[in-house]
Protein backbone atom coordinates (compact mmCIF):
# COMPACT_ATOMS: atom_id res chain seq x y z
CA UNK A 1 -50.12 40.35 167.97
CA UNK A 2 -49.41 37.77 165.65
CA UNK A 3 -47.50 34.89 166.58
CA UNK A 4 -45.28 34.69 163.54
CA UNK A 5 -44.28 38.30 163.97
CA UNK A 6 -43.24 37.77 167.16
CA UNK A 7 -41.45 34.91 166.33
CA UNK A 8 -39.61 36.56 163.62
CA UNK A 9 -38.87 39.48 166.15
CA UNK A 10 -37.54 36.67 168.73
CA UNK A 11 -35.13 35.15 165.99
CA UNK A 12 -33.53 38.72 164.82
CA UNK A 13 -33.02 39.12 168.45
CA UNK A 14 -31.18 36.69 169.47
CA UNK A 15 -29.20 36.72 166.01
CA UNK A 16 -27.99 39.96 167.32
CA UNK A 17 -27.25 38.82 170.95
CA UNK A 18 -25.47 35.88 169.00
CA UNK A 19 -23.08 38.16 167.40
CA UNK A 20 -22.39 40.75 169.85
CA UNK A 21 -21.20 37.77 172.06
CA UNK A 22 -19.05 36.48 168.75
CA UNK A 23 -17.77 40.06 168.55
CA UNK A 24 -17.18 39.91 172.49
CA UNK A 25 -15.12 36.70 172.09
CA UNK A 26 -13.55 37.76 169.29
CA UNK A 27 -12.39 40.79 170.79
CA UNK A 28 -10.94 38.64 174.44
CA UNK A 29 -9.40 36.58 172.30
CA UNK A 30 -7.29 39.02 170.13
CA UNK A 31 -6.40 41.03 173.65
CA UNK A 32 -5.01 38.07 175.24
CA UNK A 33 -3.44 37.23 171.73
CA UNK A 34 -1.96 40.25 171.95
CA UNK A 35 -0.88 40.46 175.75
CA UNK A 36 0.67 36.95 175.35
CA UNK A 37 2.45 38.48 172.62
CA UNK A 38 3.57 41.47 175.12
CA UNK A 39 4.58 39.36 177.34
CA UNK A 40 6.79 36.91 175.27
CA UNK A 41 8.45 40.14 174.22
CA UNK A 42 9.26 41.36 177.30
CA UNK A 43 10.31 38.07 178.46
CA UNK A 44 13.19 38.44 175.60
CA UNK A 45 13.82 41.63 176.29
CA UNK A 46 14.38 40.40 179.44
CA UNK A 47 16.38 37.78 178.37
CA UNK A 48 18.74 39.42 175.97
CA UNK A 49 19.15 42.43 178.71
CA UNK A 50 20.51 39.94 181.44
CA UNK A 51 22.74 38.05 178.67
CA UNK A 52 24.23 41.68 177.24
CA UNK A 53 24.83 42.47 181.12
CA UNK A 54 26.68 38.74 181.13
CA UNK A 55 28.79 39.03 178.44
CA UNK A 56 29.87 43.25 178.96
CA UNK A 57 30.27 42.14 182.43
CA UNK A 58 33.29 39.51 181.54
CA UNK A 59 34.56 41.29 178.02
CA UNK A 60 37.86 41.86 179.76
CA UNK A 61 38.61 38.26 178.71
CA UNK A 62 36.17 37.06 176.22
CA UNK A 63 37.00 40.05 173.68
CA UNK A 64 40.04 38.07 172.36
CA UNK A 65 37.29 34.83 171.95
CA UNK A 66 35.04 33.94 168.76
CA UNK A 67 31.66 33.44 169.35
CA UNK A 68 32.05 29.14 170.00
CA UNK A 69 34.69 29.48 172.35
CA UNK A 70 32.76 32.32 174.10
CA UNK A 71 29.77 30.57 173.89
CA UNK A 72 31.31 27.59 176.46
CA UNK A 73 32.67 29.87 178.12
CA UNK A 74 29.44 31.79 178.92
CA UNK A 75 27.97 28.72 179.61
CA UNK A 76 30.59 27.87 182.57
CA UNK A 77 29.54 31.09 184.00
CA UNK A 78 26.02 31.05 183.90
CA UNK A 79 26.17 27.40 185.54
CA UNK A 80 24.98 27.92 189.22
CA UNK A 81 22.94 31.09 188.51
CA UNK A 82 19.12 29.29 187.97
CA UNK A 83 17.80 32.90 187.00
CA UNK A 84 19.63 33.87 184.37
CA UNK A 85 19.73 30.52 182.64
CA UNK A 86 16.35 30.12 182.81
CA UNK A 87 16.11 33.25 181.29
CA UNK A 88 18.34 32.70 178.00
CA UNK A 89 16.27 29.96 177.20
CA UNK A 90 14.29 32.75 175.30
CA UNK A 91 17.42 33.24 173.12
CA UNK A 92 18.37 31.01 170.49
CA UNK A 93 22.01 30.71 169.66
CA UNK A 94 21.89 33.19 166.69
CA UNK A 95 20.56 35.98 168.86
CA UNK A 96 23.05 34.69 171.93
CA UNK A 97 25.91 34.76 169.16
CA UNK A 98 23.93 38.23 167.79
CA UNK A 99 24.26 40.01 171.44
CA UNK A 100 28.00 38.51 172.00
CA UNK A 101 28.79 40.38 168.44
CA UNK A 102 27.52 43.53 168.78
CA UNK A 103 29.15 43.91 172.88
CA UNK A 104 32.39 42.62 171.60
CA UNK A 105 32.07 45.18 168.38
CA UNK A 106 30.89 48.27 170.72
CA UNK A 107 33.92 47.58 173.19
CA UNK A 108 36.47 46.80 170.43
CA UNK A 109 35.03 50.78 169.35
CA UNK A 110 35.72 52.05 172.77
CA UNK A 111 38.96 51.00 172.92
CA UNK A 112 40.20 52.36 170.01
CA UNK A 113 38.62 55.69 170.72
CA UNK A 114 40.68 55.32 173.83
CA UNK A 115 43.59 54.52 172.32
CA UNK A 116 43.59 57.61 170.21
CA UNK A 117 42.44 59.85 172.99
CA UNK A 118 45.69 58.68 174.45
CA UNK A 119 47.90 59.89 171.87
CA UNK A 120 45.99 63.33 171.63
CA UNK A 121 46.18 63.89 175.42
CA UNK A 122 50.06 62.29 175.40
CA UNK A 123 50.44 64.87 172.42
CA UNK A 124 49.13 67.79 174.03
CA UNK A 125 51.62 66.97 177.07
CA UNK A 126 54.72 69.78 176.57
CA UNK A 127 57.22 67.47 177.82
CA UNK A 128 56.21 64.93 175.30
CA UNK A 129 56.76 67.19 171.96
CA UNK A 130 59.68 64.66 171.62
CA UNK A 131 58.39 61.17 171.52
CA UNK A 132 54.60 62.66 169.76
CA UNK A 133 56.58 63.83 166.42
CA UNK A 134 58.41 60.40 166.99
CA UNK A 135 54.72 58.67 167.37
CA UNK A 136 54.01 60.50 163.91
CA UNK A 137 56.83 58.89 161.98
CA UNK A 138 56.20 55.04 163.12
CA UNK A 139 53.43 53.05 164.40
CA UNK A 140 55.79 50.94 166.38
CA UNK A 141 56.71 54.48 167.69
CA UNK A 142 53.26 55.04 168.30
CA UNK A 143 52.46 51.94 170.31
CA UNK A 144 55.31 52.50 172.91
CA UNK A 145 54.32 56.48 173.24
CA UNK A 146 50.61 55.23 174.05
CA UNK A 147 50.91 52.21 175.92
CA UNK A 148 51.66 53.91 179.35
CA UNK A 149 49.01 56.40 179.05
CA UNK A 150 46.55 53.14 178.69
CA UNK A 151 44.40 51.42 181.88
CA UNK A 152 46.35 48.35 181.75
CA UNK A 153 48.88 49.21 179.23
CA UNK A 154 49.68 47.09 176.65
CA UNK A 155 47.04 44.16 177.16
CA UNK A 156 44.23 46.80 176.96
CA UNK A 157 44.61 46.32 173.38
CA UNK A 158 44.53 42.79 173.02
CA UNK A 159 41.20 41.60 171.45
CA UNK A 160 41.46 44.51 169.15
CA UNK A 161 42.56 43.60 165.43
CA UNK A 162 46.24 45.13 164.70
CA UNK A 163 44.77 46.60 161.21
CA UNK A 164 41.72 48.38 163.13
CA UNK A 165 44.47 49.88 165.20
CA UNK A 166 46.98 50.88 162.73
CA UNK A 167 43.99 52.63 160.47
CA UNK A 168 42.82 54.82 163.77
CA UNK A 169 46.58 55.85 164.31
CA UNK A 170 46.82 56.60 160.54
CA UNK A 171 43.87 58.82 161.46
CA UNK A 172 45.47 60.41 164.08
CA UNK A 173 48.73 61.05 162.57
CA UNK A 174 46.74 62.77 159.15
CA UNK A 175 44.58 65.05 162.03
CA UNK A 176 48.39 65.63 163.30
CA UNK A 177 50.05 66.26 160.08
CA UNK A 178 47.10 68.93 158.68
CA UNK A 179 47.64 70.94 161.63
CA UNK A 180 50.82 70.90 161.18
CA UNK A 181 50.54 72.20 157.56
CA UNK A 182 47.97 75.07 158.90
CA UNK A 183 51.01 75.98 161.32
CA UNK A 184 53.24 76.19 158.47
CA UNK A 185 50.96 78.37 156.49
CA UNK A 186 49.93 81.15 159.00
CA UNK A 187 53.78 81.32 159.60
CA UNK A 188 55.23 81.57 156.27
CA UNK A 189 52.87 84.71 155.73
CA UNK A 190 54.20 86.98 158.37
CA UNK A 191 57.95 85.08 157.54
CA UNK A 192 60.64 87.87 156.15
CA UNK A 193 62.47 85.46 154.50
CA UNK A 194 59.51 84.77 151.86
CA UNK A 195 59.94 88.34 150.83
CA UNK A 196 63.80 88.69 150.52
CA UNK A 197 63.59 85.33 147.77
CA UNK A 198 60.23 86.24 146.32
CA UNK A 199 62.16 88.43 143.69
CA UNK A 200 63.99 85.47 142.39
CA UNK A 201 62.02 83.72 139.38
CA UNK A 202 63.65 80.51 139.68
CA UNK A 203 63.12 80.64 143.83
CA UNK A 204 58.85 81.17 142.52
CA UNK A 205 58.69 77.94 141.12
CA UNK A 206 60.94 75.57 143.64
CA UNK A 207 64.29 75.71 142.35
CA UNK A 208 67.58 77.31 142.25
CA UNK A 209 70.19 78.41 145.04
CA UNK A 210 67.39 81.48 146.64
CA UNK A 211 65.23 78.54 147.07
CA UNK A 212 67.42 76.09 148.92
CA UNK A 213 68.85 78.34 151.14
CA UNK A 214 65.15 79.70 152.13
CA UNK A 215 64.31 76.55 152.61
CA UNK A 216 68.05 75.99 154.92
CA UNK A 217 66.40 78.95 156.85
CA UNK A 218 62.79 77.83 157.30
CA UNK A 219 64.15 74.81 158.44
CA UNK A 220 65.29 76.40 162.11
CA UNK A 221 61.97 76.36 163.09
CA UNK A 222 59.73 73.30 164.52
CA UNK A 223 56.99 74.65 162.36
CA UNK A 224 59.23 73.84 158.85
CA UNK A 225 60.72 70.53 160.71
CA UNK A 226 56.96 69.25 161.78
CA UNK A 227 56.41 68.57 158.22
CA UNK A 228 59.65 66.08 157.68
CA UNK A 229 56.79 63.52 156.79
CA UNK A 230 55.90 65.44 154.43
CA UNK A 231 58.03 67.20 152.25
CA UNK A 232 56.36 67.29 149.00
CA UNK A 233 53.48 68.98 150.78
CA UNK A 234 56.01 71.36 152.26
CA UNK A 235 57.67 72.81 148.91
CA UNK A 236 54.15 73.19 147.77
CA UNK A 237 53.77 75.35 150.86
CA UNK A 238 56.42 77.22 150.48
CA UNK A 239 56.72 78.23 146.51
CA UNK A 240 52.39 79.01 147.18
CA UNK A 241 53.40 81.69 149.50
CA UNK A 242 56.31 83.05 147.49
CA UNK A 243 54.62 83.50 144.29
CA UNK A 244 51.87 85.39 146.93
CA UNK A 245 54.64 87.41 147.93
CA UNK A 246 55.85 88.11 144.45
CA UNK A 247 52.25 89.58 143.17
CA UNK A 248 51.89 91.32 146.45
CA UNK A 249 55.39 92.91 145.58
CA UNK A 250 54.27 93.69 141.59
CA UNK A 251 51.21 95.50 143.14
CA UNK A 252 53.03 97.54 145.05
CA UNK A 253 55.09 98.34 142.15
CA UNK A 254 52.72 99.25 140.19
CA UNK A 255 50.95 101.29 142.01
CA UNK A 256 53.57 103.65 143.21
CA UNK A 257 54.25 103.92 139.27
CA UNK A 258 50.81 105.01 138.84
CA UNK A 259 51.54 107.73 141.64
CA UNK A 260 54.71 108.70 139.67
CA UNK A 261 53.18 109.35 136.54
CA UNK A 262 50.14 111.13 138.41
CA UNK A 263 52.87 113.08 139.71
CA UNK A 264 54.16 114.09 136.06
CA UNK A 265 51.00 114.95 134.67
């Protein structure tokens, strides 16, 4: 065999045994890049886990703080727990100051959704008909209906911007005032008094004396008085069903013409 063969042989050989070992090496290295990498991440996870459990865990009082006085306080209460604060070292501020946020947002949320469960479940309450149409009319109104109904009353709300609250109220009350208006409705189409003033013109399009004493009438009933706040809304209501009533009433008319004159022929 020649020699220089062989030694060409030997040399492609061990170019190859070269570069699977590279390849090995390369491929160790990128795994334990890559488990370090798992590990840091979990080690945050970790971290911002045990510092969301810390801050939920004391919201009752730091909801009403901004993110530097919360920060001291958090602080305080971490001192004398080794564990966790070794643990938020992962954190920097901005993600500390990024958990803090979104807690104090997501609890801020729950207790508004509270709140207005409150006044639906206070509203549904028979024996509080009285002070829920009240609750409708005034948002001071509002706040002393719901108050007792809330774990803690009145401070259960501190922490919780007064605009955030008066916008979910708002909510409620529109929710309140469209059923209301569906009431209305259904009832002013099986109503005889729509019928008796749907032959007056002027009564068809809001006005004249048919109209206002209809309207004296429909007032009797909670279902004309729920919608007080709303009387524009109301008289729309109202003249929509008698003009209903006053083509209902020409159809009838003209059909038992059509049966007279069928008659004749």
């Amino acid at each position: 065999e020649d020699p220089a063969e062989r030694q060409r042989l030997y040399t492609i050989m061990a170019e190859e045994a070269c570069d699977r070992w590279q390849q090995k090496r390369k491929r160790q290295a990128e795994e334990e890049d890559e488990l370090n990498v798992k590990r840091m991440r979990n080690r945050r996870e970790d971290a911002e886990h045990e510092f969301r459990e810390l801050v939920a865990g004391n919201m009752k009082v730091l909801i009403e703080f901004d993110w530097p006085e919360a920060a001291v306080a958090l602080r305080l209460l971490r001192e004398g727990r080794p564990a966790t604060e070794g643990a938020q070292r992962q954190l920097s501020e901005a993600e500390r100051e990024a958990v803090f946020n979104e807690v104090k947002r997501d609890e801020r949320q729950r207790r508004l959704e509270m709140f207005v469960d409150s006044l639906r479940r206070g509203a549904a309450d028979d024996a509080s008909v009285v002070a829920a149409t009240a609750a409708e009319r005034s948002f001071d109104e509002a706040q002393k209906f719901v108050t007792p109904l809330l774990p803690g009353g009145e401070a259960f709300l501190h922490g919780v911007p007064m605009g955030d609250i008066k916008r979910a109220w708002e909510d409620w009350r529109r929710a309140r005032l469209m059923g209301a208006a569906s009431a209305l409705e259904a009832w002013l189409r099986g109503c005889e008094f729509i019928t008796e003033a749907a032959s007056d013109p002027d009564a068809l399009h809001g006005r004249g004396q048919t109209f206002e004493a209809l309207c004296s009438r429909l007032a009797e009933d909670e279902r004309y008085q729920r919608m007080d706040l709303l009387p524009g809304e109301r008289r729309k209501l109202v003249v929509q069903r008698l003009q209903e009533a006053s083509k209902q009433m020409q159809q009838v008319r003209r059909g038992a013409a059509g049966e007279d004159d069928s008659d004749d022929d």
